[in-house]
Protein backbone atom coordinates (compact mmCIF):
# COMPACT_ATOMS: atom_id res chain seq x y z
CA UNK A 1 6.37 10.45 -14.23
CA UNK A 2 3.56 8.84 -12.36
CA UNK A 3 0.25 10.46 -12.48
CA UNK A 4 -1.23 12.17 -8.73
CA UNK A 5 -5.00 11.81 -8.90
CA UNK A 6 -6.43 14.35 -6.28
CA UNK A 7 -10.17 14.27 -5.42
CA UNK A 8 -11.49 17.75 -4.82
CA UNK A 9 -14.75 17.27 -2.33
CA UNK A 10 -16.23 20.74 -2.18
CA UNK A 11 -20.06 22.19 -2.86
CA UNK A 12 -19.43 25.88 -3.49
CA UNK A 13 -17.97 25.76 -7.62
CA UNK A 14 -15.95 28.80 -7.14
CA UNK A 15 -13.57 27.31 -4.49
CA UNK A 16 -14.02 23.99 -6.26
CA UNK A 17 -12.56 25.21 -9.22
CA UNK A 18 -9.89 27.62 -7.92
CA UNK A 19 -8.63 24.23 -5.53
CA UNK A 20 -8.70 22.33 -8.65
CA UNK A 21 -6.27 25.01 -10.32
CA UNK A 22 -4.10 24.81 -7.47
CA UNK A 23 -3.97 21.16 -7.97
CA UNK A 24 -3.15 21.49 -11.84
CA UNK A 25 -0.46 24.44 -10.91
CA UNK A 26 1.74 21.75 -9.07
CA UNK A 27 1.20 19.23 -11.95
CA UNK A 28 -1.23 16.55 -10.38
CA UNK A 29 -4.34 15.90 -11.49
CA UNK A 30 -7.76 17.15 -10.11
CA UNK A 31 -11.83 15.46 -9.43
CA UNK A 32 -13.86 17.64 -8.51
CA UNK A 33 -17.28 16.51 -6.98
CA UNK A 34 -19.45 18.66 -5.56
CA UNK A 35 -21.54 16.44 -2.88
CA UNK A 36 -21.21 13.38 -0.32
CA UNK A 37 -22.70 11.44 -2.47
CA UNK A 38 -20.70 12.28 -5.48
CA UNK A 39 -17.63 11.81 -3.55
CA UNK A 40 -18.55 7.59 -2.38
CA UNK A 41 -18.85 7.07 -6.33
CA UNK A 42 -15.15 8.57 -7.21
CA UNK A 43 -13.98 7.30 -3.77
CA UNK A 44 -15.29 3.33 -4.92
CA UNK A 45 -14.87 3.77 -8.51
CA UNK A 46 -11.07 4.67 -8.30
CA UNK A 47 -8.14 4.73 -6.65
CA UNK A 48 -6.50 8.05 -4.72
CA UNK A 49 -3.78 9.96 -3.88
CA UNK A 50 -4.97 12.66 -1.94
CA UNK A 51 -8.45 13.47 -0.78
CA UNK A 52 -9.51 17.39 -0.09
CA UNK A 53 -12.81 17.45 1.31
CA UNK A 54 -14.89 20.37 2.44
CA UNK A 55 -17.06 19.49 5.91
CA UNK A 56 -20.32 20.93 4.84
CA UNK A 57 -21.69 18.74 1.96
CA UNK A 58 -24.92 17.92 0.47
CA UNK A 59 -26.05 14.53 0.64
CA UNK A 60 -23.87 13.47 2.82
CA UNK A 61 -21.28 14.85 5.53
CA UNK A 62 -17.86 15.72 5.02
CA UNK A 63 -17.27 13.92 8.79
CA UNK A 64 -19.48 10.42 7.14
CA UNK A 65 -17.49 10.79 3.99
CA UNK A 66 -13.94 10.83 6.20
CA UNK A 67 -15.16 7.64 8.33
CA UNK A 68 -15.82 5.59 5.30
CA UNK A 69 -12.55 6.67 3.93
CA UNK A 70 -10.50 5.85 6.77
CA UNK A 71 -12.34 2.35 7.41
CA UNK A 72 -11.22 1.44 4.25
CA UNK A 73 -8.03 2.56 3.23
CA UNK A 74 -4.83 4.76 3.99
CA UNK A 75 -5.60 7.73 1.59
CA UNK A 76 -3.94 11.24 3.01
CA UNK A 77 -7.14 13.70 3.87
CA UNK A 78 -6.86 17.46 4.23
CA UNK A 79 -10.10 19.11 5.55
CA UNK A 80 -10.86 22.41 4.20
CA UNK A 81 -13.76 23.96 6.12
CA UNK A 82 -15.28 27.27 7.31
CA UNK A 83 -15.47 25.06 10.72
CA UNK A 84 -13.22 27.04 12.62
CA UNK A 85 -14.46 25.57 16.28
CA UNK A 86 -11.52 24.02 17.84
CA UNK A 87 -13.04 20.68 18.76
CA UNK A 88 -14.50 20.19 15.05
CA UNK A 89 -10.86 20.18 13.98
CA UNK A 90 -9.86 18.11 16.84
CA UNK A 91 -12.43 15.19 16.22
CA UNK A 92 -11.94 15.18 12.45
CA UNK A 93 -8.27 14.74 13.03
CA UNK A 94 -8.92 11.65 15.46
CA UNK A 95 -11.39 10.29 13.07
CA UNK A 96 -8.37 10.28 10.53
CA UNK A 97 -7.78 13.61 8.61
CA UNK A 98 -4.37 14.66 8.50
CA UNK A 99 -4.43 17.62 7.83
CA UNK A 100 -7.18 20.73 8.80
CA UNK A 101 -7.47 23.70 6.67
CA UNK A 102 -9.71 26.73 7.36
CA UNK A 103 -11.67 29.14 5.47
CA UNK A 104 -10.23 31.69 3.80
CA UNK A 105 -7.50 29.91 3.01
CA UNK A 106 -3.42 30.92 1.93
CA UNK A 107 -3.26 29.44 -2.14
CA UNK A 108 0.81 28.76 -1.35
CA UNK A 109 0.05 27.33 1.92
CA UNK A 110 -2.52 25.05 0.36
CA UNK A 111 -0.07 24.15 -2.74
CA UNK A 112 2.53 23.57 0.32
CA UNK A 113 0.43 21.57 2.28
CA UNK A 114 -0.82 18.94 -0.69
CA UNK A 115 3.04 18.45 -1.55
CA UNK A 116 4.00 17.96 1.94
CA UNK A 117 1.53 15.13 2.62
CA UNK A 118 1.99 13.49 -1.13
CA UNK A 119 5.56 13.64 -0.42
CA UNK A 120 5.19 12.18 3.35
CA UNK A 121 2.65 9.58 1.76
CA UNK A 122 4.82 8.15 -0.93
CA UNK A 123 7.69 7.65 1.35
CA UNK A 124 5.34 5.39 3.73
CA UNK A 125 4.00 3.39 0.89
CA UNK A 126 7.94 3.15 -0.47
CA UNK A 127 8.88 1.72 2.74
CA UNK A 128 5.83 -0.38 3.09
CA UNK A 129 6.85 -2.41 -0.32
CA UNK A 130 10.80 -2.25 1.33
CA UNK A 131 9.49 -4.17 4.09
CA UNK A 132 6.89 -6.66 2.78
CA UNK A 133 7.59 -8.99 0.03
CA UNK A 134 4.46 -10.65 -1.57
CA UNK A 135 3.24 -13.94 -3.84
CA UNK A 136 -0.14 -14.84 -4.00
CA UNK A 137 -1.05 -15.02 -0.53
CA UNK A 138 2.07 -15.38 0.46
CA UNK A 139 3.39 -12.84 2.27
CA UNK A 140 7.39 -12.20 4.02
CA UNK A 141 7.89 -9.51 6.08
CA UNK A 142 11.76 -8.44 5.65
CA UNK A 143 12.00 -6.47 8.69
CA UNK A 144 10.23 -9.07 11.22
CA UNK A 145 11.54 -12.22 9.69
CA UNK A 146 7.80 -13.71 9.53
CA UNK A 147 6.02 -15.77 6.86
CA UNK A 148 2.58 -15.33 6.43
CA UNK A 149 0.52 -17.81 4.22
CA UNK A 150 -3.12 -17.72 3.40
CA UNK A 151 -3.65 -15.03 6.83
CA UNK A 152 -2.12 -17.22 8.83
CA UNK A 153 2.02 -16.58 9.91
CA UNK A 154 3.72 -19.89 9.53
CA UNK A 155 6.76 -20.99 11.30
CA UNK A 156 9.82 -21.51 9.31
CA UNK A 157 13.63 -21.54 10.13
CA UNK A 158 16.37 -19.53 9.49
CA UNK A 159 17.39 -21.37 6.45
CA UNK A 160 13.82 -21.98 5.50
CA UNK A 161 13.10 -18.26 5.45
CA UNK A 162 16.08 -17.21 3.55
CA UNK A 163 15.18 -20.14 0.62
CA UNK A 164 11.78 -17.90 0.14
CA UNK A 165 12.91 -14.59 0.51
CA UNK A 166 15.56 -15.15 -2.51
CA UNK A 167 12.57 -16.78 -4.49
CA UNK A 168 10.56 -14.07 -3.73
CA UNK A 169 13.12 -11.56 -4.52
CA UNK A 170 13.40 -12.47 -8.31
CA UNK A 171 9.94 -14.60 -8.83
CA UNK A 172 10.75 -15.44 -12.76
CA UNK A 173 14.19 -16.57 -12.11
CA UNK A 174 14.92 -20.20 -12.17
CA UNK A 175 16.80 -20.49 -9.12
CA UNK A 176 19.71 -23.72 -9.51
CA UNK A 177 20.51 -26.02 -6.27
CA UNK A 178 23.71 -24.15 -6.56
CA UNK A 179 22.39 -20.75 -6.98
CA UNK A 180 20.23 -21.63 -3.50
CA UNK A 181 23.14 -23.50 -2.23
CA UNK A 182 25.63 -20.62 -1.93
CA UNK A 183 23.73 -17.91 -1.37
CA UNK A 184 21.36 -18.88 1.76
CA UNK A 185 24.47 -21.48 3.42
CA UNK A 186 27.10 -19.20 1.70
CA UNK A 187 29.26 -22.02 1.34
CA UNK A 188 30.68 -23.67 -2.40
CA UNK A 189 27.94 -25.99 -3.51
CA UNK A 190 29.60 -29.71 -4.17
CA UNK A 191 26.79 -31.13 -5.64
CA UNK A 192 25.37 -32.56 -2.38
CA UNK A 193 21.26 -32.38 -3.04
CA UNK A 194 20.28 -33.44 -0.23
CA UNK A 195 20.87 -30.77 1.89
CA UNK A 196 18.42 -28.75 -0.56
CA UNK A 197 15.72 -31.19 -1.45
CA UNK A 198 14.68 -31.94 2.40
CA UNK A 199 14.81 -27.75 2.79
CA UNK A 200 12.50 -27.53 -0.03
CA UNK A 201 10.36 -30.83 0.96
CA UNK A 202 9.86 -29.11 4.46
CA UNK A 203 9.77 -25.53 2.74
CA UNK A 204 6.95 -26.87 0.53
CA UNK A 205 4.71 -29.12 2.96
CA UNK A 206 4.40 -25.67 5.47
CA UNK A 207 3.05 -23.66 2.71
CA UNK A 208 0.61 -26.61 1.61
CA UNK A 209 -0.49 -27.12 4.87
CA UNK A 210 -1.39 -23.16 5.27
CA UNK A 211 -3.55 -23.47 2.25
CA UNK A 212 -3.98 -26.55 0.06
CA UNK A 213 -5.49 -25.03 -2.78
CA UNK A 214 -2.44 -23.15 -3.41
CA UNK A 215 1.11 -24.74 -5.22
CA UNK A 216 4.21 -21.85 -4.50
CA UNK A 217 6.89 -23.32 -5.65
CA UNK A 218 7.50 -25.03 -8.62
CA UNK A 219 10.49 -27.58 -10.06
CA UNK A 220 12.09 -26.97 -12.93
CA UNK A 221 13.74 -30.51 -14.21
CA UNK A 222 16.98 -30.35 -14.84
CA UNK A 223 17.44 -26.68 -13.64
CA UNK A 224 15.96 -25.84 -10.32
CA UNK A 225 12.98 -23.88 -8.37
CA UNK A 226 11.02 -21.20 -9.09
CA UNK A 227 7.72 -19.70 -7.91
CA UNK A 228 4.79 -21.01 -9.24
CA UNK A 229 2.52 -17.79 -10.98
């Protein structure tokens, strides 16, 4: 089973340490650190699952702390504060918490809460890697149809596209002119290789124009295409 890092951002030790046995309780795996400034050095040392962070830190703010965390990346944040004023709660959920907790706080309804957001957060990131399909910097986007090469989207027809997304979908796999062939025309392949080699040619000279340093696709002699690693 894959391991749930939780950073526990939270000054008092007592309430540190009972969060962090809350944490350990539902099987994931607690940080604590017990200042702003403590917290920056987990947040850029490592990557996170789930942030908890308490409003009222030394060295710097909880609210600082949250803006450099949403800037950055798309970690889930549950405030946990003795801030019980309505607009603090309002403004740290527009600045990107998702969740607001006050002081005293329920022990099940903070066990509850962490699974419902890790829960909610692994589906998004599930259907995030559903929906984009990536090589280098090459990037497909399976729901949109687009192509995106070297930050720029690329245009590419409907035959072209469907040539890279089956690359893309098995990227060791030495794909034959047949295998290509029948699955993107879905027709028998009769040897024609024509019909494949200009694809490919015009398939190829997009993504080099995009970004010249880069080679995607690579010929196999005597068996096919594949992509390039």
């Amino acid at each position: 089973m894959e391991q749930i890092n939780i950073l526990v951002v939270e000054d008092d030790n007592d309430i540190n340490q009972l969060l962090c046995n809350i944490i350990r309780k539902s099987g994931y795996v607690p940080q604590p650190a017990f200042s702003g400034t403590e917290a920056i050095i987990y947040l850029e040392r490592s990557e996170w699952d789930l942030v908890l962070l308490d409003l009222m830190l030394p060295g710097m703010t909880g609210e600082e702390i949250l803006g450099k965390i949403t800037e950055q990346n798309l970690v889930p944040v549950i405030i946990i504060s003795a801030k019980l004023e309505q607009q603090t709660k309002i403004e740290a959920l527009r600045t990107g918490a998702d969740d607001y907790i006050t002081k005293p706080f329920d022990i099940e309804e903070v066990s509850a809460r962490i699974d419902s957001h890790l829960r909610r957060s692994r589906r998004t990131t599930q259907q995030q890697h559903q929906k984009t399909v990536t090589h280098k910097d090459l990037f497909i986007d399976t729901e949109a149809k687009t192509v995106e090469v070297n930050g720029h989207e690329i245009s590419v027809t409907a035959r072209e596209y469907a040539i890279l997304e089956l690359l893309l979908s098995s990227p060791k796999k030495v794909f034959t002119k047949a295998n290509l062939f029948e699955s993107v025309w879905q027709e028998e392949f009769r040897g024609d290789d024509n019909t494949i080699n200009v694809h490919m040619s015009n398939i190829r000279n997009k993504l080099a124009r995009a970004n010249p340093a880069e080679e995607y696709i690579e010929t196999i002699w005597g068996m096919g295409y594949r992509l390039k690693t």
